[in-house]
C-alpha atoms as a PDB file:
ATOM      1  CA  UNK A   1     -21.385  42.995 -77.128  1.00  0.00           C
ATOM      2  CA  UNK A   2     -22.317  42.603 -73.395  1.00  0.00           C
ATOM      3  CA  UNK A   3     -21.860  39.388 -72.166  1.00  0.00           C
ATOM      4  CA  UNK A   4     -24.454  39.462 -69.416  1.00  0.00           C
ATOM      5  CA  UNK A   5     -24.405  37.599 -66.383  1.00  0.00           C
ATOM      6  CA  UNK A   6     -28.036  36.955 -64.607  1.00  0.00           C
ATOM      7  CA  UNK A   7     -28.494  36.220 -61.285  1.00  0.00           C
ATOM      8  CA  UNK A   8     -32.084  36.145 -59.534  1.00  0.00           C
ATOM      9  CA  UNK A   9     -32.576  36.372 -55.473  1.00  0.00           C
ATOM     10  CA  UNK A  10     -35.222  34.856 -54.064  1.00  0.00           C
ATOM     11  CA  UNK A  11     -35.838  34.601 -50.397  1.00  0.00           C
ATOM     12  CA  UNK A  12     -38.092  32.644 -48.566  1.00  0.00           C
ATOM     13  CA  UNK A  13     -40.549  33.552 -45.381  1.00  0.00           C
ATOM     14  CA  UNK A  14     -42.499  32.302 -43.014  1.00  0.00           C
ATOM     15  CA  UNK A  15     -46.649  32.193 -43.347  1.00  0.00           C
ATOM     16  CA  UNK A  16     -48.991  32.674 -41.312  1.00  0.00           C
ATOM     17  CA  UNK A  17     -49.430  29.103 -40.401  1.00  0.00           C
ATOM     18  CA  UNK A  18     -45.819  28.583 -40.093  1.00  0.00           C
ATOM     19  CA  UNK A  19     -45.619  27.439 -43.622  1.00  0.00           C
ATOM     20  CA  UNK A  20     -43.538  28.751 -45.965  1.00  0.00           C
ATOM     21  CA  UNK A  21     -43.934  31.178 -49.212  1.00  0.00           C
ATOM     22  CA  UNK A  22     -41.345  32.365 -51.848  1.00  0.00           C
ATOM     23  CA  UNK A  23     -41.412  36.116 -52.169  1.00  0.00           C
ATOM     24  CA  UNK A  24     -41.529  38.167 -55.429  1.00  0.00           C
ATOM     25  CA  UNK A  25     -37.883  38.308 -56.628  1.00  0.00           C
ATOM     26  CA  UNK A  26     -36.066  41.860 -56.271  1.00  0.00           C
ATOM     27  CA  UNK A  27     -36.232  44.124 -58.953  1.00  0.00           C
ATOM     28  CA  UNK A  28     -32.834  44.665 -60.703  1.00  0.00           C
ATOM     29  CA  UNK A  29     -30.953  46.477 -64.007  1.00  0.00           C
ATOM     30  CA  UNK A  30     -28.387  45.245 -65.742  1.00  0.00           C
ATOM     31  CA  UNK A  31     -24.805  46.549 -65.183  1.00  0.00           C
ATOM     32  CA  UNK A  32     -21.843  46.885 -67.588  1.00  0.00           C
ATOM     33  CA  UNK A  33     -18.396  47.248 -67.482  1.00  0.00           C
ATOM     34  CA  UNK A  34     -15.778  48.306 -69.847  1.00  0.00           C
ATOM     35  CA  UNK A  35     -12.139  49.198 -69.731  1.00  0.00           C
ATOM     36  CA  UNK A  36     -10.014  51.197 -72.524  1.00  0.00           C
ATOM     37  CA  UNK A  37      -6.740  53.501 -72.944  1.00  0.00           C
ATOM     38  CA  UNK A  38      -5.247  56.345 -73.904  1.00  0.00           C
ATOM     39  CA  UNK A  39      -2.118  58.277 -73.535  1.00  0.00           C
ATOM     40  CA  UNK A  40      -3.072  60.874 -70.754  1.00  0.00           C
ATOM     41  CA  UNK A  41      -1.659  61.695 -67.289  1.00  0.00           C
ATOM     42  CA  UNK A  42      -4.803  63.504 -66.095  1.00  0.00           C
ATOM     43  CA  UNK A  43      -7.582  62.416 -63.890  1.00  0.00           C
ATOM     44  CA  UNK A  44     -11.164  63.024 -63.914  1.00  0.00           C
ATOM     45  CA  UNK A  45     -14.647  61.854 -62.900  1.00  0.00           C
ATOM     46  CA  UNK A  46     -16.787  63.993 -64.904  1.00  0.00           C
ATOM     47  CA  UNK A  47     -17.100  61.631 -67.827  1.00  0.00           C
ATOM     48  CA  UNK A  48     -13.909  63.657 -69.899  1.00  0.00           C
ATOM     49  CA  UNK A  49     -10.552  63.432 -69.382  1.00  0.00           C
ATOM     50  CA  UNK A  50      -8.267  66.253 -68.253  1.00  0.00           C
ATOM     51  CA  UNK A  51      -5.804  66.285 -70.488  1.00  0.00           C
ATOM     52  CA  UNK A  52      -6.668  65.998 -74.436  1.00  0.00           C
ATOM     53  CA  UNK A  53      -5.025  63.638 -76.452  1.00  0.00           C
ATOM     54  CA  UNK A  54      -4.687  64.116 -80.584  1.00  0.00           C
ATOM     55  CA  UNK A  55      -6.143  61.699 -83.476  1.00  0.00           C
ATOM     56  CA  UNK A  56      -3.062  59.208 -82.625  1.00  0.00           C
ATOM     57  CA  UNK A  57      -3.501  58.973 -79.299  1.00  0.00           C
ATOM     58  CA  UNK A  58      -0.173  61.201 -78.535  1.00  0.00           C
ATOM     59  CA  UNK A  59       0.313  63.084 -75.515  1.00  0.00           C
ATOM     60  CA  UNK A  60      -0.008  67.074 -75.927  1.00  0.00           C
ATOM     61  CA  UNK A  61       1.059  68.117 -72.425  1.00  0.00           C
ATOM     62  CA  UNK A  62       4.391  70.011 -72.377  1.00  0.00           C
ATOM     63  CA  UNK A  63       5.343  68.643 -69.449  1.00  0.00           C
ATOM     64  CA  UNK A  64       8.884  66.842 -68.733  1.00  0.00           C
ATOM     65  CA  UNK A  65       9.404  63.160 -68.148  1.00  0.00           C
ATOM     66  CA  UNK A  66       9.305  59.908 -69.786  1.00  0.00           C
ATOM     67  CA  UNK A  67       5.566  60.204 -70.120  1.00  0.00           C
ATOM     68  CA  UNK A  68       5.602  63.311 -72.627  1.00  0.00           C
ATOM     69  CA  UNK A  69       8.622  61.262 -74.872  1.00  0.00           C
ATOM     70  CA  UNK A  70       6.443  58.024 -74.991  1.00  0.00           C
ATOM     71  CA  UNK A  71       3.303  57.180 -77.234  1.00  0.00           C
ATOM     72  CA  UNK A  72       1.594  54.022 -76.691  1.00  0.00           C
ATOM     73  CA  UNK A  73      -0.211  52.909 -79.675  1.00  0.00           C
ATOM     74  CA  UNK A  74      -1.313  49.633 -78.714  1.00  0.00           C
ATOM     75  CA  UNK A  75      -2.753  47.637 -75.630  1.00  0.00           C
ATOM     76  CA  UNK A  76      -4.155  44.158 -75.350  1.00  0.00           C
ATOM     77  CA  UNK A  77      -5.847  43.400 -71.453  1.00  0.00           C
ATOM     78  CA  UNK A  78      -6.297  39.529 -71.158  1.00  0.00           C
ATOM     79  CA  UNK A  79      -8.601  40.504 -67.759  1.00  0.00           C
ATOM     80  CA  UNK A  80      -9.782  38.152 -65.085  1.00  0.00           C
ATOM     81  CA  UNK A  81     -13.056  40.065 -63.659  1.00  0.00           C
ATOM     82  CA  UNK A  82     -14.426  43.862 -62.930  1.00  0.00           C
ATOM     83  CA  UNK A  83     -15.176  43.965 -59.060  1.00  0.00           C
ATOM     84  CA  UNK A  84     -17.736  46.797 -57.873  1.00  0.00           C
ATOM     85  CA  UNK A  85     -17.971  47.787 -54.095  1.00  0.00           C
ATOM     86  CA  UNK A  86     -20.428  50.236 -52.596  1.00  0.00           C
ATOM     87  CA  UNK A  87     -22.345  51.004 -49.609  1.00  0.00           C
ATOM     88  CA  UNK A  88     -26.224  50.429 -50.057  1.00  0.00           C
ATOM     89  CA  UNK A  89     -27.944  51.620 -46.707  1.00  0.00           C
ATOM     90  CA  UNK A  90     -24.737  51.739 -45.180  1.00  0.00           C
ATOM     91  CA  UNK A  91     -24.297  48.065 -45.913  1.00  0.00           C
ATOM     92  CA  UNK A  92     -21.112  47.309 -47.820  1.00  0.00           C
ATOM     93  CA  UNK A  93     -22.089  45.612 -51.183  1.00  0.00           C
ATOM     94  CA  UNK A  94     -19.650  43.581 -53.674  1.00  0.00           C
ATOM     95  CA  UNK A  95     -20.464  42.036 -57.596  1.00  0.00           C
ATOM     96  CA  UNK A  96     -17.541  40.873 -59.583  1.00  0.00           C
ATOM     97  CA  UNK A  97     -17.871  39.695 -63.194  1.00  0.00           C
ATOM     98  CA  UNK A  98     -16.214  37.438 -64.368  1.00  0.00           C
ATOM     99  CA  UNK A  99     -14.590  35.838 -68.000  1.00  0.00           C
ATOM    100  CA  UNK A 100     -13.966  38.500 -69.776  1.00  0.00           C
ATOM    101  CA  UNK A 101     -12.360  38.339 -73.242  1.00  0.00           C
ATOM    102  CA  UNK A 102      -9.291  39.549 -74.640  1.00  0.00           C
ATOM    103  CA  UNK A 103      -9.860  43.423 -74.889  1.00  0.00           C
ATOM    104  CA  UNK A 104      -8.236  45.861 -77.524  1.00  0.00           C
ATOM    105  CA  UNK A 105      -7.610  48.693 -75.056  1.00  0.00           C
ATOM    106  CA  UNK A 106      -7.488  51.321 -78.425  1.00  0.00           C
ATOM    107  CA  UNK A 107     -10.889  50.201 -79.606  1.00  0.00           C
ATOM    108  CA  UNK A 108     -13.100  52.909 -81.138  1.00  0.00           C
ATOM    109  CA  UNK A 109     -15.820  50.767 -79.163  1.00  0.00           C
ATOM    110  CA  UNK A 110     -14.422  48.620 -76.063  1.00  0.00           C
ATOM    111  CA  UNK A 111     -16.606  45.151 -75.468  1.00  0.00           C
ATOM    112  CA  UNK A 112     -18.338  45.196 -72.137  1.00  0.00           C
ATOM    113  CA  UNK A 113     -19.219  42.235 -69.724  1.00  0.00           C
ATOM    114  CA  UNK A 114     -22.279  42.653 -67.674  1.00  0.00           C
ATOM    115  CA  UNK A 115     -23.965  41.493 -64.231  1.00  0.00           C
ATOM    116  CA  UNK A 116     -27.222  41.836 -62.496  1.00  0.00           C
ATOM    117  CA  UNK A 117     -27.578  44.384 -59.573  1.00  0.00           C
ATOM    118  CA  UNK A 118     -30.384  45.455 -57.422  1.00  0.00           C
ATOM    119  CA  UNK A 119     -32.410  48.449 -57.562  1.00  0.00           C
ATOM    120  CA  UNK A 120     -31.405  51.632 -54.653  1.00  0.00           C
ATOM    121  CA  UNK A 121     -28.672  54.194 -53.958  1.00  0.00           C
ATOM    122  CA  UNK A 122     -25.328  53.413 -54.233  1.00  0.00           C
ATOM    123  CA  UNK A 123     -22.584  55.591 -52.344  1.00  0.00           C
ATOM    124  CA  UNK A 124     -18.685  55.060 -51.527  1.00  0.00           C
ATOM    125  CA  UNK A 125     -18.161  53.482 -55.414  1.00  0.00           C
ATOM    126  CA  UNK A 126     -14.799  51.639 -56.620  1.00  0.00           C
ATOM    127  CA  UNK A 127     -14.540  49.588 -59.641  1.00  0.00           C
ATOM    128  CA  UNK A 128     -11.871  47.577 -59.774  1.00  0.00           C
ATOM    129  CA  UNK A 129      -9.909  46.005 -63.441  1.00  0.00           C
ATOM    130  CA  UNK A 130      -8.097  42.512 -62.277  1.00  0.00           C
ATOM    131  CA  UNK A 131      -5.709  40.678 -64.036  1.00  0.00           C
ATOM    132  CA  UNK A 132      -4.697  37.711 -62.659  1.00  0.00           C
ATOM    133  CA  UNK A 133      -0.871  36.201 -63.495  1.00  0.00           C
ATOM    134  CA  UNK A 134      -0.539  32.803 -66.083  1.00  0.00           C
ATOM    135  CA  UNK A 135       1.885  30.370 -67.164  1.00  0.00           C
ATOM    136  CA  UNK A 136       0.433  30.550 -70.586  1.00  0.00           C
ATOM    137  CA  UNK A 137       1.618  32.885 -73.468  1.00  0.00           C
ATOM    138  CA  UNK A 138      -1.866  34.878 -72.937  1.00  0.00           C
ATOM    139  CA  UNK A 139      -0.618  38.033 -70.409  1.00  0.00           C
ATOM    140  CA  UNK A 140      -2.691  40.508 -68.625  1.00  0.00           C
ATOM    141  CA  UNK A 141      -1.676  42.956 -70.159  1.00  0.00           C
ATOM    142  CA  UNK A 142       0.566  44.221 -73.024  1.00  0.00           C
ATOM    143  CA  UNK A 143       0.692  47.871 -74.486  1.00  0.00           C
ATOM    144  CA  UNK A 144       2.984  48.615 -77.501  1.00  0.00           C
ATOM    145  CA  UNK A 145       4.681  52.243 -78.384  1.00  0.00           C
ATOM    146  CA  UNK A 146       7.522  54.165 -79.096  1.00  0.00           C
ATOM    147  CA  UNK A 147      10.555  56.294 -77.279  1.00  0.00           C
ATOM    148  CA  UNK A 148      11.915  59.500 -78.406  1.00  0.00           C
ATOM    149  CA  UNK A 149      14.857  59.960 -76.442  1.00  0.00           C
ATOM    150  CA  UNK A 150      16.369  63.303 -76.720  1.00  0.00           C
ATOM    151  CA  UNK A 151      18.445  62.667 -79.317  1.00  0.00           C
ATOM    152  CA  UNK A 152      17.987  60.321 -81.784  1.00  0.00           C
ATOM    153  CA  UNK A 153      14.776  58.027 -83.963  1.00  0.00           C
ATOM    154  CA  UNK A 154      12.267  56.535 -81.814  1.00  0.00           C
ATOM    155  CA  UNK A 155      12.974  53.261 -80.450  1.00  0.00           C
ATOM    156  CA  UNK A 156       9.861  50.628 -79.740  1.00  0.00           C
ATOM    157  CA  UNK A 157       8.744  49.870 -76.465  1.00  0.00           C
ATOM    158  CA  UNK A 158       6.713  47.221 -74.859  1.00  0.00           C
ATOM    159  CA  UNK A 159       4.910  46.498 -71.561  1.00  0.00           C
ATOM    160  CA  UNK A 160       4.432  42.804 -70.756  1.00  0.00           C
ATOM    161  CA  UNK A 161       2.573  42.633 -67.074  1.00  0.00           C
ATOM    162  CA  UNK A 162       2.645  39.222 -66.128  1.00  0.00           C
ATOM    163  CA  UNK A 163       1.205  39.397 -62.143  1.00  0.00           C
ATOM    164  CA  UNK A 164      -2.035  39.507 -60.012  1.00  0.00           C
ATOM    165  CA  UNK A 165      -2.712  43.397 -60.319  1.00  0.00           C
ATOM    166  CA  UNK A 166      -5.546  45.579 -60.430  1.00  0.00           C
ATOM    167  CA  UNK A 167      -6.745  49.075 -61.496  1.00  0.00           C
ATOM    168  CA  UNK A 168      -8.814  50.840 -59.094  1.00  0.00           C
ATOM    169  CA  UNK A 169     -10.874  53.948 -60.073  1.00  0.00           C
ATOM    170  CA  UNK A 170     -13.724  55.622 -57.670  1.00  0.00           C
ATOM    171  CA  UNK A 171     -16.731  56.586 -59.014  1.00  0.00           C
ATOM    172  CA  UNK A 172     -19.928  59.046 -58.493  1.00  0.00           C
ATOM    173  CA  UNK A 173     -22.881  58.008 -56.819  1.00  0.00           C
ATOM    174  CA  UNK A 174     -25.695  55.789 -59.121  1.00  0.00           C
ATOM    175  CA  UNK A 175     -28.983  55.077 -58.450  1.00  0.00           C
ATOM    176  CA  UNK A 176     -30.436  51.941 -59.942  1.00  0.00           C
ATOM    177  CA  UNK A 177     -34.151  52.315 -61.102  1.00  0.00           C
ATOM    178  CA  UNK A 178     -35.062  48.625 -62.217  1.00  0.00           C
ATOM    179  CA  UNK A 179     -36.201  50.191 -65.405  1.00  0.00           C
ATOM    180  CA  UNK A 180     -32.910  51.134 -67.422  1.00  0.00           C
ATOM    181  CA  UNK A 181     -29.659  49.880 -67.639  1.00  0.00           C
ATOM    182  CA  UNK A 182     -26.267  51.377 -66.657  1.00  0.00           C
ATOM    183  CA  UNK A 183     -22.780  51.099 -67.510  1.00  0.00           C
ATOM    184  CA  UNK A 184     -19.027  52.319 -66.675  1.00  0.00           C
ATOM    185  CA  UNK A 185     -16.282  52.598 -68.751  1.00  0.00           C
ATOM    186  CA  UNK A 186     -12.998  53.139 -67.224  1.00  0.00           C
ATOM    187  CA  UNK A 187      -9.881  54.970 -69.136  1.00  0.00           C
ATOM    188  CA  UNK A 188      -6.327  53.276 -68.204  1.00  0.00           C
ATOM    189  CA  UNK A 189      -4.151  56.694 -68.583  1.00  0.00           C
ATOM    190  CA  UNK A 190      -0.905  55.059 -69.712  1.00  0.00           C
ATOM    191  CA  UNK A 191       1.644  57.897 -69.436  1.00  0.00           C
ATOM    192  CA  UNK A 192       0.622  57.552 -65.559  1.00  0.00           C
ATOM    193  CA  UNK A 193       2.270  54.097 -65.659  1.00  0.00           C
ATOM    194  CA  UNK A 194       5.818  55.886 -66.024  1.00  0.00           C
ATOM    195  CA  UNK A 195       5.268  57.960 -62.962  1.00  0.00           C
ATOM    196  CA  UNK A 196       8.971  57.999 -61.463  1.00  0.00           C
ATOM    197  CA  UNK A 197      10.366  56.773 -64.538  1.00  0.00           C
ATOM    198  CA  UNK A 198      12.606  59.385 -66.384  1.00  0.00           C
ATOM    199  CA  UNK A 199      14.010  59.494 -69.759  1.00  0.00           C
ATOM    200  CA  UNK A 200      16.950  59.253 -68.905  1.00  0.00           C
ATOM    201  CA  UNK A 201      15.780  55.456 -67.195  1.00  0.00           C
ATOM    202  CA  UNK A 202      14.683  54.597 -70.757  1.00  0.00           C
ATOM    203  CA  UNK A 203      17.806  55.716 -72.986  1.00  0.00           C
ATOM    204  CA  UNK A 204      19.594  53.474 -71.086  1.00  0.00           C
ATOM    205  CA  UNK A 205      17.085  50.184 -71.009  1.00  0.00           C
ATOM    206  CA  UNK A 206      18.105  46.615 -72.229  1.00  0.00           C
ATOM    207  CA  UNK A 207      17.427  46.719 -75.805  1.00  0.00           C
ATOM    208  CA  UNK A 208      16.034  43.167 -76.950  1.00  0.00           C
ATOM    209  CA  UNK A 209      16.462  42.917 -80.784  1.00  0.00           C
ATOM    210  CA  UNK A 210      15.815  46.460 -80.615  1.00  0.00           C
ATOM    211  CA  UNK A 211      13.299  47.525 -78.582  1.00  0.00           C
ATOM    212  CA  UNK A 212      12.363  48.326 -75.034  1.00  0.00           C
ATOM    213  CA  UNK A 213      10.694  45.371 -73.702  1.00  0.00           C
ATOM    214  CA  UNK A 214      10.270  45.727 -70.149  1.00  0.00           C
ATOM    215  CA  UNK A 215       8.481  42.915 -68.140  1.00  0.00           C
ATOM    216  CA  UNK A 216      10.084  40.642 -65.083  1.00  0.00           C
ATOM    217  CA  UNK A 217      12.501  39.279 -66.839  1.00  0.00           C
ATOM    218  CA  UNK A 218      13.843  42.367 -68.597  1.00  0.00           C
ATOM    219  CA  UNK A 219      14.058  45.737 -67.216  1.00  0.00           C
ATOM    220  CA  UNK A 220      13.073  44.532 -64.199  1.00  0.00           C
ATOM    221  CA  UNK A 221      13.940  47.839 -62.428  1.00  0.00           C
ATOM    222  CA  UNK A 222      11.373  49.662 -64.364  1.00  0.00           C
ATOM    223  CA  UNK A 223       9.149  47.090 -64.460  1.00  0.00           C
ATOM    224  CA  UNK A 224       8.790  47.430 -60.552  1.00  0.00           C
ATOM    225  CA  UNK A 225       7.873  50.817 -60.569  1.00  0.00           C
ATOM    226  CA  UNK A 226       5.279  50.598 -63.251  1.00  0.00           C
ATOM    227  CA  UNK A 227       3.420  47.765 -61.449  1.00  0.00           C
ATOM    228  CA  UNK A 228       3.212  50.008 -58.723  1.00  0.00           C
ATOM    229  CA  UNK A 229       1.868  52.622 -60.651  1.00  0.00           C
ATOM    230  CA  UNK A 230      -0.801  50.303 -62.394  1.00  0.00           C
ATOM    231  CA  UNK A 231      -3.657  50.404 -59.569  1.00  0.00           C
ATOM    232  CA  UNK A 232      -3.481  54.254 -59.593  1.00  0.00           C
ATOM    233  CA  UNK A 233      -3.537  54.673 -63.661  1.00  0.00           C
ATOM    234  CA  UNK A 234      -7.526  54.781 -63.822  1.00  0.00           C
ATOM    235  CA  UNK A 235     -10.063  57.221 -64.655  1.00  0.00           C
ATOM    236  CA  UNK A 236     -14.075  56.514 -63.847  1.00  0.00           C
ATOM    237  CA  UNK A 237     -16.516  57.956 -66.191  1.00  0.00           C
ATOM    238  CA  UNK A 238     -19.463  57.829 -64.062  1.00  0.00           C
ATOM    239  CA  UNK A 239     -22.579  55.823 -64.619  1.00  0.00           C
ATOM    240  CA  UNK A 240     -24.633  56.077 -67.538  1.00  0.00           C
ATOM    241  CA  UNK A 241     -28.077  54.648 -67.745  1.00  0.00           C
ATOM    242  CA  UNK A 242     -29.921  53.362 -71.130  1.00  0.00           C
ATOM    243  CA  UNK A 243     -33.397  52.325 -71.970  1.00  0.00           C
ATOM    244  CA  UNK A 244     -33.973  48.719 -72.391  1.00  0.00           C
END
């Protein structure tokens, strides 16, 4: 479901006589944005990601690190707005969209929200997720998985980001036609969260009733470091464009 947002420009221009006339609105498309997850460490802007990831989400690189002994399974995004800055004609062009819904980052299909942009070439492209902090028991963002230390069962761990963060991907040049529609989706690679985060870091988190909960009141060490790591997470997918 897109939740669209439309917004019509209409300037106004002198006559003539020195009257005044309203001139034809400017032809736009509608623009979607969508956000979901998976377990990967790769980047890419080709519309595929770089590293593969099995029917459970699991990462398959043999690399070392926390990232290759976690497996998130679940992620809920609470987010505040999509941002999208460009350069049209050299001018530097912003749209956010705003209210977006609570968002099941595993979704086969993630919802989209939607906003009006004009038609022409758009260069120099960054998307932006925002989450803003609350007082309220709604977070940002919480993902859900396990830890397989290297000896031993798998212990739960969870992600509670309660602050005013964003993910930022960069994207490939779109052209907007007026005639068809476009949308983004961009992939939050969760195993890039626990960049600079070792095993080792993990086997020896608080526990709280047993499992790994790491947010600003628990953890808080790791917590740090994976905040940092949040704006750099993303993957753009490109543009695609649909008939109306």
């Amino acid at each position: 479901m897109i939740a669209a947002a439309t917004m019509l420009t209409i300037s106004c221009k002198k006559g003539p006589n020195g009257g005044s006339y309203l001139s034809a609105p400017t032809t736009s498309s509608q623009m979607s944005f969508a956000v979901n997850a998976d377990n990967g460490t790769g980047t890419s802007t080709s519309g595929t990601n770089s590293l593969a990831t099995n029917s459970t989400g699991s990462n398959n690189n043999n690399g070392t690190g926390a990232s290759t002994s976690v497996n998130w399974t679940a992620g809920i995004a609470n987010i505040s707005g999509f941002k999208f800055e460009a350069k049209k004609r050299g001018v530097q062009i912003e749209i956010t969209s705003k209210n977006m819904a609570t968002v099941d980052l595993f979704a086969a299909t993630p919802p989209s929200i939607g906003a009006t942009i004009d038609t022409g070439t758009y260069s120099e492209i960054e998307v932006r997720i925002e989450f803003s902090q609350t007082n309220g028991t709604n977070l940002p963002l919480v993902i859900k998985g396990t830890f397989t230390p290297a000896t031993g069962a798998a212990i739960p761990i969870e992600f509670d980001l309660n602050d005013n963060a964003e993910v930022r991907v960069e994207s490939q040049n779109v052209v907007v036609d007026g005639k068809t529609d476009i949308s983004t989706i961009v992939t939050m690679h969760l195993n890039k969260l626990l960049s600079n985060v070792s095993t080792t870091d993990l086997a020896n988190a608080t526990q709280t009733n047993g499992t790994i909960v790491i947010s600003k009141t628990s953890n808080n060490n790791i917590y740090g470091r994976i905040l940092n790591n949040l704006s750099s997470c993303g993957d753009s997918h490109g543009f695609d464009h649909h008939d109306r």
